[in-house]
N, C-alpha and C. Protein backbone atom coordinates (compact mmCIF):
# COMPACT_ATOMS: atom_id res chain seq x y z
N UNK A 1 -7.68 -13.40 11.25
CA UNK A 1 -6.54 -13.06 12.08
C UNK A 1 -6.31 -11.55 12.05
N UNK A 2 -6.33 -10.84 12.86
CA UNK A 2 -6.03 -9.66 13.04
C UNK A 2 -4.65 -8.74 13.53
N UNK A 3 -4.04 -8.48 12.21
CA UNK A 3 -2.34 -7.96 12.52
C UNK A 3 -2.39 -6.98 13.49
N UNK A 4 -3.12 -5.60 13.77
CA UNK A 4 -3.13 -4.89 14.58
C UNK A 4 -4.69 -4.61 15.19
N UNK A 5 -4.94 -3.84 15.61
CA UNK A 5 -6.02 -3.09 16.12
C UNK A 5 -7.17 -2.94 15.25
N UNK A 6 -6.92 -2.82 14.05
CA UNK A 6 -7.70 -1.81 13.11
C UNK A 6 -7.85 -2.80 11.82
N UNK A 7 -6.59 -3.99 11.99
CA UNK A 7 -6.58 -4.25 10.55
C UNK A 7 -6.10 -6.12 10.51
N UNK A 8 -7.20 -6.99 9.36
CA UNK A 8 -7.21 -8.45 9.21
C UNK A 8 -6.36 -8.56 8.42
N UNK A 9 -5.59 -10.02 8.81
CA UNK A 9 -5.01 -10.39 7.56
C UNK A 9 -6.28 -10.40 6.25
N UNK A 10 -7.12 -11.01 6.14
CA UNK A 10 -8.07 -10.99 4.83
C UNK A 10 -8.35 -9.11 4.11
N UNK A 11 -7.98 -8.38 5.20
CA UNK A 11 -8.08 -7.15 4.09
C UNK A 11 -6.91 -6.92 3.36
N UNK A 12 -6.00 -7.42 3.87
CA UNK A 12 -4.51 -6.94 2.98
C UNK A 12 -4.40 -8.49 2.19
N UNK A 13 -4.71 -9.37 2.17
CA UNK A 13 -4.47 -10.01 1.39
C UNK A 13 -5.78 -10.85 0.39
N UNK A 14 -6.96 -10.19 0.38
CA UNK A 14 -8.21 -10.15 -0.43
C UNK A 14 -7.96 -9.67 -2.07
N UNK A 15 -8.44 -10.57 -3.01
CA UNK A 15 -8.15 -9.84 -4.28
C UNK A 15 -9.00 -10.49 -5.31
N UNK A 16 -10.12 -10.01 -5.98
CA UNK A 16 -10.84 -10.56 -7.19
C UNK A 16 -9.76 -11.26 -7.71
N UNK A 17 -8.79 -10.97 -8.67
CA UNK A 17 -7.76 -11.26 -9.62
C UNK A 17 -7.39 -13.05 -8.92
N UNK A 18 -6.94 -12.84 -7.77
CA UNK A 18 -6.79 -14.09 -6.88
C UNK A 18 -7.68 -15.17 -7.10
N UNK A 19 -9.21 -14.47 -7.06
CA UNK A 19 -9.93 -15.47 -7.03
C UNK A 19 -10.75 -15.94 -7.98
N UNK A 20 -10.78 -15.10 -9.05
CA UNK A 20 -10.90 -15.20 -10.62
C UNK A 20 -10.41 -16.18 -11.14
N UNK A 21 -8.68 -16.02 -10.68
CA UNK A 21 -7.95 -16.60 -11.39
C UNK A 21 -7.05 -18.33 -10.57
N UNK A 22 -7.86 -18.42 -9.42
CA UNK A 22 -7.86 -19.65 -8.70
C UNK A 22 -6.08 -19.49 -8.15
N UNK A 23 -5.62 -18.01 -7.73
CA UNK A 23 -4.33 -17.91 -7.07
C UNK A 23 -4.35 -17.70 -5.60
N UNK A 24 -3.45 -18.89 -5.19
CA UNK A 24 -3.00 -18.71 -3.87
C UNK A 24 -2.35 -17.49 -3.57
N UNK A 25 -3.35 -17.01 -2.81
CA UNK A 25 -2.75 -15.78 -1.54
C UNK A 25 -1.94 -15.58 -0.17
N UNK A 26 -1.23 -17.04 0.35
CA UNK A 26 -1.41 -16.84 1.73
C UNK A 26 0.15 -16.39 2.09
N UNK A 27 0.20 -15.84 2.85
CA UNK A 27 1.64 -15.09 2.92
C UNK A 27 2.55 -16.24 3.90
N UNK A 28 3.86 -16.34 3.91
CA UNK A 28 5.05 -17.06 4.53
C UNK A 28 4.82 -16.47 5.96
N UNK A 29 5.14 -17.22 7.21
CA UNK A 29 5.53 -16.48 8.44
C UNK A 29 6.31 -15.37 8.14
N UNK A 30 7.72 -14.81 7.25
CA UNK A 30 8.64 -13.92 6.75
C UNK A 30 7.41 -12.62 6.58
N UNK A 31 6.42 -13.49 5.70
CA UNK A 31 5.72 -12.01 5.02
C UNK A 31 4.56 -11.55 6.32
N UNK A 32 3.99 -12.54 7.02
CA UNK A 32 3.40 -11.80 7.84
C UNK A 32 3.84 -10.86 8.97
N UNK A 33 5.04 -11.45 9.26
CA UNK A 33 6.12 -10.53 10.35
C UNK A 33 6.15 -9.29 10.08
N UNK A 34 6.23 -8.90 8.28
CA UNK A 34 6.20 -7.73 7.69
C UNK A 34 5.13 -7.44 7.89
N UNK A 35 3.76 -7.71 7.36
CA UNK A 35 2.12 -7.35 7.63
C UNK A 35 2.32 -6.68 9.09
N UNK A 36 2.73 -7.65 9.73
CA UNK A 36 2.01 -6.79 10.91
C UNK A 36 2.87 -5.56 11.52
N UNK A 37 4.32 -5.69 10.74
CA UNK A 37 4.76 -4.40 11.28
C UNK A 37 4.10 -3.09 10.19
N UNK A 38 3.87 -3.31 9.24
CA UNK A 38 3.29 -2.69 8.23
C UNK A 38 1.70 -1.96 8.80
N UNK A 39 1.17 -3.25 9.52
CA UNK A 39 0.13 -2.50 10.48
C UNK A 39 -0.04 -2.08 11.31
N UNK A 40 1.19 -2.23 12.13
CA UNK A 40 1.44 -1.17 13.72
C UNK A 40 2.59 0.11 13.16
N UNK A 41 2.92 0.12 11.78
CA UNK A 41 4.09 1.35 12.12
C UNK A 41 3.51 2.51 10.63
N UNK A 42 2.68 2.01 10.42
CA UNK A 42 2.22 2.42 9.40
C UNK A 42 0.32 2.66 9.60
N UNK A 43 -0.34 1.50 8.73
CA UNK A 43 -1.71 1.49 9.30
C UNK A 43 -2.28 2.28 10.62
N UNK A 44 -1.96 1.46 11.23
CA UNK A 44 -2.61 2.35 12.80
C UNK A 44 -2.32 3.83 12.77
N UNK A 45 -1.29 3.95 12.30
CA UNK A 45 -0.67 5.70 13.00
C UNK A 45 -1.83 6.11 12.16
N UNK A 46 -2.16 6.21 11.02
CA UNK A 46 -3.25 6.73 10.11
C UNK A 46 -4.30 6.33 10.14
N UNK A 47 -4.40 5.46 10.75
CA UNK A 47 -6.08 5.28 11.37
C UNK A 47 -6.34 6.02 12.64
N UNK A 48 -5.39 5.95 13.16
CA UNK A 48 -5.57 6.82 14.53
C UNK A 48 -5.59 8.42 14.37
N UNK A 49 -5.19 8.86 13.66
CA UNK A 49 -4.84 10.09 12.81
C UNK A 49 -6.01 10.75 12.41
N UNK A 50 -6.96 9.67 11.72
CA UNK A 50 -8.04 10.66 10.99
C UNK A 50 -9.16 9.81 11.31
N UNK A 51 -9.00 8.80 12.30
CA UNK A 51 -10.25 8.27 13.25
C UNK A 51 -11.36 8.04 12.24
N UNK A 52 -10.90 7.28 11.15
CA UNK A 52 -12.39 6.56 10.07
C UNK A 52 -11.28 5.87 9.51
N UNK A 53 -12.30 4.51 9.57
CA UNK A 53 -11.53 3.33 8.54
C UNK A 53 -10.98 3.82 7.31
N UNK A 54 -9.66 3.24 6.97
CA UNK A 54 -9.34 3.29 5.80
C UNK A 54 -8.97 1.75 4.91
N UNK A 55 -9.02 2.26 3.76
CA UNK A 55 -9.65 1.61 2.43
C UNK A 55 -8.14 0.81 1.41
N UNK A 56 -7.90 -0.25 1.94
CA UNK A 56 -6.64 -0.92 1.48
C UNK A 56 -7.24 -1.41 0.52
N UNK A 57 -6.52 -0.92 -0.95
CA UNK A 57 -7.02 -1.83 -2.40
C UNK A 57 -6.13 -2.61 -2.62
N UNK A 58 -4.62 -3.07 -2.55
CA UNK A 58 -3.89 -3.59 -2.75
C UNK A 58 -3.00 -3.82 -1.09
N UNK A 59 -2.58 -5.20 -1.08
CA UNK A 59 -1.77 -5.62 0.39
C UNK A 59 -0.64 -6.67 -0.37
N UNK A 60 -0.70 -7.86 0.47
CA UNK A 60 -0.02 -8.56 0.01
C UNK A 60 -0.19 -9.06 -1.10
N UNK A 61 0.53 -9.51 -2.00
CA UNK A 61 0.47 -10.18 -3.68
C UNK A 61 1.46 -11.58 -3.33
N UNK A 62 1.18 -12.91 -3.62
CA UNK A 62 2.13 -13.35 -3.72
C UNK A 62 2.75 -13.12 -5.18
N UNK A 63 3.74 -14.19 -5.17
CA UNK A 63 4.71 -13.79 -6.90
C UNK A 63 3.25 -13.73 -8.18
N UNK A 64 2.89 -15.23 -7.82
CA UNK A 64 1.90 -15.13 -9.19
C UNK A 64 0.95 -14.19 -9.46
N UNK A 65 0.71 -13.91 -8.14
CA UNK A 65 -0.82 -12.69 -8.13
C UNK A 65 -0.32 -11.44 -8.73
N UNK A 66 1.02 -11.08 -7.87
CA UNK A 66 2.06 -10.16 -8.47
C UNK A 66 1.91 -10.20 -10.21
N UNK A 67 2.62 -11.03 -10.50
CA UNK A 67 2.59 -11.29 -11.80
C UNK A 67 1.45 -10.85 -12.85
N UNK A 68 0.47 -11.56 -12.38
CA UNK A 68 -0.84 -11.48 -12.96
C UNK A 68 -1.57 -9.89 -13.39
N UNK A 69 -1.59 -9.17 -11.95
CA UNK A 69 -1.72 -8.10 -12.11
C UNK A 69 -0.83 -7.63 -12.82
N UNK A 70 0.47 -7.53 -13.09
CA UNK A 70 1.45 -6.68 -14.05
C UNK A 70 1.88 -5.90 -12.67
N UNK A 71 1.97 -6.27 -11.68
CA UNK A 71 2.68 -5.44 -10.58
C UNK A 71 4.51 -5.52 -11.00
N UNK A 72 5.47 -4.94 -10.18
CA UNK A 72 6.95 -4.44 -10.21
C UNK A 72 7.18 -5.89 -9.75
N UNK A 73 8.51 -6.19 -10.95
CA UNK A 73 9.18 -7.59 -10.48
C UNK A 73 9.61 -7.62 -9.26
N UNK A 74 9.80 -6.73 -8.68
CA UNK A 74 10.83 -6.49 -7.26
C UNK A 74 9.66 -5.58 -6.45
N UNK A 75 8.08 -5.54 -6.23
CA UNK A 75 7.34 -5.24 -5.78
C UNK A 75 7.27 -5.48 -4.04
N UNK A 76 7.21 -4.32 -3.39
CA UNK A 76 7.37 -4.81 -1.62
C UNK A 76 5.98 -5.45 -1.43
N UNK A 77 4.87 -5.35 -2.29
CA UNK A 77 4.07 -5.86 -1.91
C UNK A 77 4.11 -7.47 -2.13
N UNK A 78 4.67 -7.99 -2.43
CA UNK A 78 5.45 -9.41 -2.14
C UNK A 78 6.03 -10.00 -1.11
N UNK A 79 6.67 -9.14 -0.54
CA UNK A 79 7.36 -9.45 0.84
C UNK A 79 6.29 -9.26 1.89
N UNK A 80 4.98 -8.67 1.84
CA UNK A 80 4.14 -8.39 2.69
C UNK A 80 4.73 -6.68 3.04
N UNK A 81 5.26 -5.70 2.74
CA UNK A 81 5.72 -4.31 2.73
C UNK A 81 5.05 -3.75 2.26
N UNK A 82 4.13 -4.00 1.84
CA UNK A 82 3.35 -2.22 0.80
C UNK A 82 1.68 -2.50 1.15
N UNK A 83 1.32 -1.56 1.32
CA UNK A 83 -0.19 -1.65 1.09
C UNK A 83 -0.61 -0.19 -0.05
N UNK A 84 -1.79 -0.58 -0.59
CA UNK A 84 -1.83 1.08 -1.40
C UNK A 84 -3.12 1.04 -0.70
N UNK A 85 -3.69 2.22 -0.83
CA UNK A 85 -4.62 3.04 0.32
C UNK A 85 -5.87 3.72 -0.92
N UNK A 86 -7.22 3.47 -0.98
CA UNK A 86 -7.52 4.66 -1.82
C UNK A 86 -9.35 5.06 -0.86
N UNK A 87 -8.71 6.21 -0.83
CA UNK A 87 -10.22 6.72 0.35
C UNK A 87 -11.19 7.37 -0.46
N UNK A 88 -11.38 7.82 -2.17
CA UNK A 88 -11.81 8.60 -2.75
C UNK A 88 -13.15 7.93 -2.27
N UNK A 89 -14.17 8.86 -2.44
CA UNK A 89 -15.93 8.60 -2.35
C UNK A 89 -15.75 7.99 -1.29
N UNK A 90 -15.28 7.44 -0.09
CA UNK A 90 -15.26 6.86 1.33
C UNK A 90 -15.58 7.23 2.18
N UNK A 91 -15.48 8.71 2.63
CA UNK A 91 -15.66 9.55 3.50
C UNK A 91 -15.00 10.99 3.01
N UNK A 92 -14.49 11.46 4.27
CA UNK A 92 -14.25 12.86 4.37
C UNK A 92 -13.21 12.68 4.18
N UNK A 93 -12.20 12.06 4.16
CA UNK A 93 -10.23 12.15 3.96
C UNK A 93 -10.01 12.01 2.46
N UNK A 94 -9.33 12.44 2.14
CA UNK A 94 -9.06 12.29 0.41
C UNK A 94 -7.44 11.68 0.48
N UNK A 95 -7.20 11.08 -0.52
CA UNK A 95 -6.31 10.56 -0.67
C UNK A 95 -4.54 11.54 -0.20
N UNK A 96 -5.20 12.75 -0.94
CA UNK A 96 -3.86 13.52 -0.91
C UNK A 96 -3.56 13.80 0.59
N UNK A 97 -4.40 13.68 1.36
CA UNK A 97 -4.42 13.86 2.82
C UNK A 97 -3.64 12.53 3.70
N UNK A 98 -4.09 11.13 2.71
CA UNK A 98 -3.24 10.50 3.59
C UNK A 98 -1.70 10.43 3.17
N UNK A 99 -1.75 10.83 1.76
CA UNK A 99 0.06 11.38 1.68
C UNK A 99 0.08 12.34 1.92
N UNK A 100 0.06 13.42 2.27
CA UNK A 100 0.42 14.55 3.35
C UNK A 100 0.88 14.07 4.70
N UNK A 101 -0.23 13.22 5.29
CA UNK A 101 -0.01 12.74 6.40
C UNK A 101 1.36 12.14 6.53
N UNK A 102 1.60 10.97 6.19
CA UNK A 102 2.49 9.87 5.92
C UNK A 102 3.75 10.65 5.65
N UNK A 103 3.56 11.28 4.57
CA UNK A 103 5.05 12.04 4.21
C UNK A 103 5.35 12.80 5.06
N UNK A 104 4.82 13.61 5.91
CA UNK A 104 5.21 14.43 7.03
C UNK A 104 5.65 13.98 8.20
N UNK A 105 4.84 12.63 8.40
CA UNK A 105 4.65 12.40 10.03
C UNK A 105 5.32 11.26 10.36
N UNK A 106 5.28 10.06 8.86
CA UNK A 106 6.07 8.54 9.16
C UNK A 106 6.86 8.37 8.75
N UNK A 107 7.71 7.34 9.00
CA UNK A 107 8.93 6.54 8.53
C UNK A 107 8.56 5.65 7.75
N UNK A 108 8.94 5.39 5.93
CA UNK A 108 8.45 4.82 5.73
C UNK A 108 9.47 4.39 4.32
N UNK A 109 9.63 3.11 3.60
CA UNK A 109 10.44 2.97 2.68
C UNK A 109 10.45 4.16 1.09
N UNK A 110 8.99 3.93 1.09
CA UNK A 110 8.78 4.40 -0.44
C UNK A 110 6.80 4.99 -0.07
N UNK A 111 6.50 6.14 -0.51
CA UNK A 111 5.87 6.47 -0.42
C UNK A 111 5.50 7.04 -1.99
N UNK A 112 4.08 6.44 -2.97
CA UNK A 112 4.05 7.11 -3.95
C UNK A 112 2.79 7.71 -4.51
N UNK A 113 2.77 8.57 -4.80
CA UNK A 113 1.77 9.66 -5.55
C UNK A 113 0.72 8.78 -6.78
N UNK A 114 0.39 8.26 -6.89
CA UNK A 114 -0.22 7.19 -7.88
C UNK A 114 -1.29 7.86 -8.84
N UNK A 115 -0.58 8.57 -9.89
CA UNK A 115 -1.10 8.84 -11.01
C UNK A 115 -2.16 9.85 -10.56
N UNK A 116 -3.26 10.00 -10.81
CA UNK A 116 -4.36 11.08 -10.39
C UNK A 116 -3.72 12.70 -11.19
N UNK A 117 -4.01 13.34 -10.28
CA UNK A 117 -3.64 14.84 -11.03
C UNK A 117 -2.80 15.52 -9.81
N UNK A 118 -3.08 16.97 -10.34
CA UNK A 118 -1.87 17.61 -9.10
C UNK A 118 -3.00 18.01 -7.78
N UNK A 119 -4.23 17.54 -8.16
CA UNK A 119 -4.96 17.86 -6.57
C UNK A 119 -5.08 16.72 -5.89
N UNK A 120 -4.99 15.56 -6.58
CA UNK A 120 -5.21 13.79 -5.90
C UNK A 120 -5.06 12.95 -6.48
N UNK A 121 -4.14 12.13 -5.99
CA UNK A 121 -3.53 10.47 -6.37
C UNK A 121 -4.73 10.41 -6.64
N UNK A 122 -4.46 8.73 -7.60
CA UNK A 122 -5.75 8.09 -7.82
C UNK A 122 -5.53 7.00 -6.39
N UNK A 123 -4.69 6.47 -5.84
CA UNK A 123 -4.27 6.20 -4.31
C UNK A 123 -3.12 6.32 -4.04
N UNK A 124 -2.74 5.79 -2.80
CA UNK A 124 -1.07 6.11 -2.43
C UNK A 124 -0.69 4.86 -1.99
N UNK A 125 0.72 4.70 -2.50
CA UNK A 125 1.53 3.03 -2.16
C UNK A 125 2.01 3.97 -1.35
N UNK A 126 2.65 3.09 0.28
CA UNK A 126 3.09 2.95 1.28
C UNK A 126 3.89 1.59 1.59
N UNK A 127 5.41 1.98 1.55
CA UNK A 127 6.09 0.44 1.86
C UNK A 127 6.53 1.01 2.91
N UNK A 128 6.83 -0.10 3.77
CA UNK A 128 7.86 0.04 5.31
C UNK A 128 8.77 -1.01 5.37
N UNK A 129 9.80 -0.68 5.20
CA UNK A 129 10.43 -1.96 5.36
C UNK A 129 11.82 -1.50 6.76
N UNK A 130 11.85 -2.44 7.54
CA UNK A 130 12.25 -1.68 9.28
C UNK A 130 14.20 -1.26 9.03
N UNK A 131 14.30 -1.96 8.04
CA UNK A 131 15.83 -1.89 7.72
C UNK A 131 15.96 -1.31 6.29
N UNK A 132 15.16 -0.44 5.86
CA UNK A 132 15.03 0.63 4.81
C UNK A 132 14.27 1.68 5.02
N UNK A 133 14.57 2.62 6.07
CA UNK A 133 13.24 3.70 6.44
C UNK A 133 14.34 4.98 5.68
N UNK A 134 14.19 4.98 4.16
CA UNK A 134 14.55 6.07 3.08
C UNK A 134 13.90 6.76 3.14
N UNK A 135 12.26 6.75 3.35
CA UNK A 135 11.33 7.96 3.41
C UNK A 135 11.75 8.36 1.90
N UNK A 136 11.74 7.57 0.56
CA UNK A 136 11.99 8.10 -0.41
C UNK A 136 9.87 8.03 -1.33
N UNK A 137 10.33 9.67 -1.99
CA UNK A 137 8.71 9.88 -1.94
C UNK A 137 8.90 10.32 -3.85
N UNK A 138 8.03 9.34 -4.09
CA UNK A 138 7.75 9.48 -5.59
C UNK A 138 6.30 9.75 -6.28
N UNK A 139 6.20 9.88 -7.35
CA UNK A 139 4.99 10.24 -7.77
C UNK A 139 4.71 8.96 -9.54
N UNK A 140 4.19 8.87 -9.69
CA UNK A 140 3.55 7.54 -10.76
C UNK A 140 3.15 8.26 -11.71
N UNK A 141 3.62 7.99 -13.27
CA UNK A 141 2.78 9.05 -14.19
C UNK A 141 3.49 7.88 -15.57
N UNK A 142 2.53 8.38 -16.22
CA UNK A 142 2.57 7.43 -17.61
C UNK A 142 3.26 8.13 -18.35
N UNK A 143 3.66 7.85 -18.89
CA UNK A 143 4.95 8.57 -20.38
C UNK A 143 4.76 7.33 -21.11
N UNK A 144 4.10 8.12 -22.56
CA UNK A 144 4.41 7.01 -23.85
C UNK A 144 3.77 5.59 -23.31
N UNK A 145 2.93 5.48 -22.42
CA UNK A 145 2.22 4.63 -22.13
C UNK A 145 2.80 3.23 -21.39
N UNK A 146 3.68 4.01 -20.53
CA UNK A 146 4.35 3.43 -19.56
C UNK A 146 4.44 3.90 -18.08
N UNK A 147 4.26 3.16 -17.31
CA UNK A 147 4.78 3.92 -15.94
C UNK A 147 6.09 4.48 -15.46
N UNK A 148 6.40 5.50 -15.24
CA UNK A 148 7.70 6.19 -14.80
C UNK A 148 7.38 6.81 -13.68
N UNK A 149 8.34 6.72 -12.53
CA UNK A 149 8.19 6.77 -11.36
C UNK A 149 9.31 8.34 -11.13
N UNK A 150 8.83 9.66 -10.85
CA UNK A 150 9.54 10.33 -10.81
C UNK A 150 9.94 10.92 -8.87
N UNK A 151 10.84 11.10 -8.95
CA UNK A 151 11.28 11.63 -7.22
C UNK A 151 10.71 13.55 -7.16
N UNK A 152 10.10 12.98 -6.01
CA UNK A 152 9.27 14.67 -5.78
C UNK A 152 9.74 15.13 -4.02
């Protein structure tokens, strides 16, 4: 099934962990409504942007998959809201390029910097949610061997 132009339900909701671990993936009508605005207000603009596929490692989670991984109890990628993005070794776009992009150009809930260094995420989470466009932009970094999410 194809949410937009550019992008299947099976890429945003594909996951070893899922299938390792014999977890249902399939999202609610609620969560796909989100998918696909997630892929016309988000996805596309950045595919269209830098005209080469990009590289979704994380989409939808349901709760357990959520779980499993150690993802955020209150994770948008649950609701079908978040995808994380990672283009490293892919081509010519680097990660920090598609948060440059995004942070400059879209509307978007939560946009975050995901660990890496100060020249490149290791990828970037992207939530949209249509009745939360905060455009609030954070960065991911371990302290004491925890994740702490700081506002940049």
């Amino acid at each position: 099934m194809k949410l937009s132009e550019h992008l299947t339900l099976e890429e945003v909701t594909k996951s070893a962990t899922a299938t390792r671990l014999g977890i249902s993936n399939i999202p609610s009508e609620e969560h796909l409504d989100n998918l696909k605005k997630l892929a016309i207000f988000v996805f596309e603009k950045i595919r269209s942007k830098f005209n080469t596929p990009i590289y979704i490692i994380s989409g939808y989670r349901s709760k357990e998959l959520n779980d499993a991984v150690g993802g955020a109890t209150k994770s948008d990628h649950m609701n079908g809201m978040a995808i994380d993005i990672d283009m490293d070794g892919k081509g010519t776009v680097t990660n920090k390029e598609i948060f440059n992009y995004v942070k400059d150009n879209l509307d978007y809930k939560t946009l975050i910097w995901e660990f890496g260094n100060d020249e490149n995420p290791d990828w970037v989470h992207i939530s949209y949610d249509e009745n939360n466009l905060n455009n609030t932009v954070l960065r991911a970094v371990k302290i004491n061997g925890k994740t702490k999410y700081i506002i940049i």
